[in-house]
Protein backbone atom coordinates (compact mmCIF):
# COMPACT_ATOMS: atom_id res chain seq x y z
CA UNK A 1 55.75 -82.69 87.49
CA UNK A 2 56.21 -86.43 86.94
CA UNK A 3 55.99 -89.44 89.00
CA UNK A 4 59.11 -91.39 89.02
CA UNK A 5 57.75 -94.36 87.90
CA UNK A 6 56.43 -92.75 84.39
CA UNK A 7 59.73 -92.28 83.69
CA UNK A 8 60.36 -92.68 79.64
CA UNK A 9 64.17 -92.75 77.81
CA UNK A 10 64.28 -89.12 76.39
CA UNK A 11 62.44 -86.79 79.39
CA UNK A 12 64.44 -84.08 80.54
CA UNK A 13 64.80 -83.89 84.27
CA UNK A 14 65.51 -81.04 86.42
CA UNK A 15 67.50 -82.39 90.19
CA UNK A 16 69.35 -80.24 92.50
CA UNK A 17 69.43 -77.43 89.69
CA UNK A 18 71.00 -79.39 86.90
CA UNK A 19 69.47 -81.16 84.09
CA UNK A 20 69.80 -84.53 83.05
CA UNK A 21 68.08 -86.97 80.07
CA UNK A 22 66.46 -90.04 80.86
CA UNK A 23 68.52 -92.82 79.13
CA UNK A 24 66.88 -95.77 81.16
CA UNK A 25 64.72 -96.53 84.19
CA UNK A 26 63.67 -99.95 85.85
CA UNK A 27 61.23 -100.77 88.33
CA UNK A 28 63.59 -102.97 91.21
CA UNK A 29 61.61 -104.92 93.71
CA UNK A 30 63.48 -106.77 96.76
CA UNK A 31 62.21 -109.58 98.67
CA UNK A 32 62.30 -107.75 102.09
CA UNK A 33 62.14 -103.75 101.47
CA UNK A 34 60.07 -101.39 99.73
CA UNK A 35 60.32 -101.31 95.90
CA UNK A 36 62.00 -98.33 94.14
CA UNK A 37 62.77 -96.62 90.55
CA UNK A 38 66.62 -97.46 89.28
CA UNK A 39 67.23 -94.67 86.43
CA UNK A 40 70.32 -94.12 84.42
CA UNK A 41 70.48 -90.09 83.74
CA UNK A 42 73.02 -88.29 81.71
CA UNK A 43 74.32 -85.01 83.17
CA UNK A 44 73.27 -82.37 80.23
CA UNK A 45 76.30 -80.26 81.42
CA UNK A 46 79.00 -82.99 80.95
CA UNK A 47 77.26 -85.65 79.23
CA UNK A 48 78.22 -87.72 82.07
CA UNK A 49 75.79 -90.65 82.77
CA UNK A 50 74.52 -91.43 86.62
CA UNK A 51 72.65 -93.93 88.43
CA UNK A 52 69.71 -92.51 90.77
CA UNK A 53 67.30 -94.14 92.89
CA UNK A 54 63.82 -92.58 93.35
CA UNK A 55 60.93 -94.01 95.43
CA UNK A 56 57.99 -95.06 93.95
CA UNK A 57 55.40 -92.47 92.78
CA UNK A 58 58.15 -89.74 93.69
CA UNK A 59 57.51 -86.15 92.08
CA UNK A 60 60.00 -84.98 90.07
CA UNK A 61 60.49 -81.88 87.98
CA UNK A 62 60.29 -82.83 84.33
CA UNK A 63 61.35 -79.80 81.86
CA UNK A 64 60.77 -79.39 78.50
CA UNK A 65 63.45 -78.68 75.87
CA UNK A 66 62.51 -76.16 72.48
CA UNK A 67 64.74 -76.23 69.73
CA UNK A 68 65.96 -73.96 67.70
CA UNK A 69 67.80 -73.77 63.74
CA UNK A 70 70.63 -72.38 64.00
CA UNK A 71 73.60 -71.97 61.36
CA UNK A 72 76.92 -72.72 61.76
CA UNK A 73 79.82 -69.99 60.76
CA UNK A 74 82.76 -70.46 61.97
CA UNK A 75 84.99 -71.44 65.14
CA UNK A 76 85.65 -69.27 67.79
CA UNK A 77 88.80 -70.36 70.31
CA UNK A 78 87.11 -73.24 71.32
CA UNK A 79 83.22 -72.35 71.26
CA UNK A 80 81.37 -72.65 68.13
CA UNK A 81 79.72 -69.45 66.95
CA UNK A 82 76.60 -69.89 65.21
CA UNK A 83 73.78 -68.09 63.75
CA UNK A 84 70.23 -68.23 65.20
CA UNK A 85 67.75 -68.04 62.46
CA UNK A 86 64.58 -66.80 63.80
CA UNK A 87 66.19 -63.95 65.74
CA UNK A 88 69.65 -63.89 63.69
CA UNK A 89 71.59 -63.51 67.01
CA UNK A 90 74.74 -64.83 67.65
CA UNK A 91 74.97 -68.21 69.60
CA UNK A 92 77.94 -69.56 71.28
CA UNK A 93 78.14 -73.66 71.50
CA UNK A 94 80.62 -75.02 73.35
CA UNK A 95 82.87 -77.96 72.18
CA UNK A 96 81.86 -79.97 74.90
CA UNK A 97 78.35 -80.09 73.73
CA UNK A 98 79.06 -80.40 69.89
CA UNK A 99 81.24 -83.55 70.67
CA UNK A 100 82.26 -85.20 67.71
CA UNK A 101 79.81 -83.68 65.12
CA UNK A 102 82.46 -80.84 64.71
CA UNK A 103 84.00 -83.22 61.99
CA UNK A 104 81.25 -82.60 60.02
CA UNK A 105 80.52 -79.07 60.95
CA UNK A 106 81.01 -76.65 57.64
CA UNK A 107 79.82 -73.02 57.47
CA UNK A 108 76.35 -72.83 56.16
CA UNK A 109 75.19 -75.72 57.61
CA UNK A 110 71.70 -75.73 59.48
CA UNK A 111 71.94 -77.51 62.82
CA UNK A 112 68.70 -78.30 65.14
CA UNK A 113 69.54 -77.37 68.37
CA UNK A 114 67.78 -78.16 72.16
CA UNK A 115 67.41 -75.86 74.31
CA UNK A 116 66.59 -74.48 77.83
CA UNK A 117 66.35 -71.10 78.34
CA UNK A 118 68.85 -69.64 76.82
CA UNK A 119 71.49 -72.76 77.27
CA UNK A 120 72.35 -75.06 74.50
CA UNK A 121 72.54 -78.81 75.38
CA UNK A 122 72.85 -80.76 71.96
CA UNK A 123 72.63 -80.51 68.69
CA UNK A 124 71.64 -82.23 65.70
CA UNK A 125 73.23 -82.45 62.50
CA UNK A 126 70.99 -83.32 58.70
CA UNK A 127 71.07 -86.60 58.11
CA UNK A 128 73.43 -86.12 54.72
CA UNK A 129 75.53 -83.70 54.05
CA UNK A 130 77.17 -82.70 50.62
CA UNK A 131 80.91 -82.45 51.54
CA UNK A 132 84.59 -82.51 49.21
CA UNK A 133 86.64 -84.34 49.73
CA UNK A 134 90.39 -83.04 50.62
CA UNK A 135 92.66 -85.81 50.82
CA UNK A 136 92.89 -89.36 49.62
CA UNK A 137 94.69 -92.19 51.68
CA UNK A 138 96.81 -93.85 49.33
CA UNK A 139 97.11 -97.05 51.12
CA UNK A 140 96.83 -100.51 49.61
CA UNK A 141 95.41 -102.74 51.67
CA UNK A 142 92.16 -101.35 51.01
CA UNK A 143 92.57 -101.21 47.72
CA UNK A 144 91.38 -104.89 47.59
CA UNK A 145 88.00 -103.92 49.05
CA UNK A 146 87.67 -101.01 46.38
CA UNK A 147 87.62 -98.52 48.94
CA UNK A 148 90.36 -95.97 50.07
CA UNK A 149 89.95 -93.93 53.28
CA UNK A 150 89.38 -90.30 52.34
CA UNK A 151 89.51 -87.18 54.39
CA UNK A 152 86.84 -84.36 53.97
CA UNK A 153 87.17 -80.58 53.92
CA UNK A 154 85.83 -80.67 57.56
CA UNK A 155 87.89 -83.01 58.85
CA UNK A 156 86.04 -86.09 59.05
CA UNK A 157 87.25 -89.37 57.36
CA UNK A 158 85.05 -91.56 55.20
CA UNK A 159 85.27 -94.40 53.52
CA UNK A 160 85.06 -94.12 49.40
CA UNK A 161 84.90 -95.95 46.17
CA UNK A 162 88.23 -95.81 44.22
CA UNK A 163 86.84 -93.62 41.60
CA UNK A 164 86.61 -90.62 44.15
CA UNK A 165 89.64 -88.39 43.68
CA UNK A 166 90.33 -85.08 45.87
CA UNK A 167 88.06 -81.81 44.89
CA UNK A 168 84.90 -84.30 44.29
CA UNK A 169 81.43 -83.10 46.30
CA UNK A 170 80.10 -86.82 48.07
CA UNK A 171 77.36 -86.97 50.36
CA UNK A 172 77.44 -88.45 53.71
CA UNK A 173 75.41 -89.92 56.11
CA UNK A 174 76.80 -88.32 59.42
CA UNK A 175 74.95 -91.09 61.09
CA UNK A 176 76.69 -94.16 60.33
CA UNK A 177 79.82 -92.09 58.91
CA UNK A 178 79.42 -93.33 55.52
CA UNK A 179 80.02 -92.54 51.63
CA UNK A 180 76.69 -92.61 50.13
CA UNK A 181 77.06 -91.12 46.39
CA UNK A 182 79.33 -88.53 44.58
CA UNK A 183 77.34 -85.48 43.54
């Protein structure tokens, strides 16, 4: 249990049976009323973001994530089938909760995943990933930067120098979305 009014960006909170993240929370006083706790949560399920009040010094049910590696192997309708490594058994992910990661999303790659029970609510990509490229733009008008838009194996589209031609291995920060080097 927590009090409301230790409540820190990042806890995981159990209300009403669903979970939620703490993305902000601000101690509101009014001139004539009793002061309260204003947090922003976001709905693990949906990653839909709410407004809650709490009173002051309220109890509430904080809950605390593991993680788990798992690897990624392929798609499956539209769930995500991966591989947990510890106990190799299959995982489903749905597309909700991979979001727009799936554009860098290749099989083989190792993914850090949190986790409740047995329910998967995010997941974390490496910071760089070694990816080909598939496609080159062959637009002009960014020519005169000396970059062309290019369009990875996974789907994802990066910006690269003009020396990068189709078949070449970069790596990417799937971060910020950006070239880094050619391998």
């Amino acid at each position: 249990m927590v009090l409301s009014n230790q409540l820190n960006p990042g806890m995981i909170l159990s209300i009403s049976g669903k979970l939620y993240r703490v993305e902000s929370s601000v101690k509101v006083t009014v001139p004539k009323g009793t002061p309260f706790i204003k947090a922003k949560l976001r709905d693990l399920s949906n990653q839909e973001v709410v407004e809650k009040n709490f009173k002051l010094n309220q109890e509430l049910k904080d809950i605390a994530m593991t993680e788990r590696k798992i690897e990624f192997l392929y798609m499956e309708g539209k769930d995500y089938l991966f591989l947990d490594i510890n106990s190799l058994d299959q995982v489903v992910v749905p597309s909700k909760v991979i979001g727009n990661k799936a554009n860098y999303l290749k099989e083989g790659v190792d993914v850090n995943a949190a986790c409740y029970g047995e329910s998967i609510f995010a997941i974390e990509l490496p910071q760089f990933l070694e990816i080909m490229v598939g496609k080159i733009d062959s637009a002009k008008n960014s020519a005169e930067r000396g970059t062309r838009m290019a369009t990875l194996e996974t789907g994802a589209k990066v910006e690269v120098p003009l020396f990068i031609e189709v078949g070449d291995i970069i790596k990417v920060d799937t971060t910020t979305d950006e070239y880094v080097q050619r391998v």
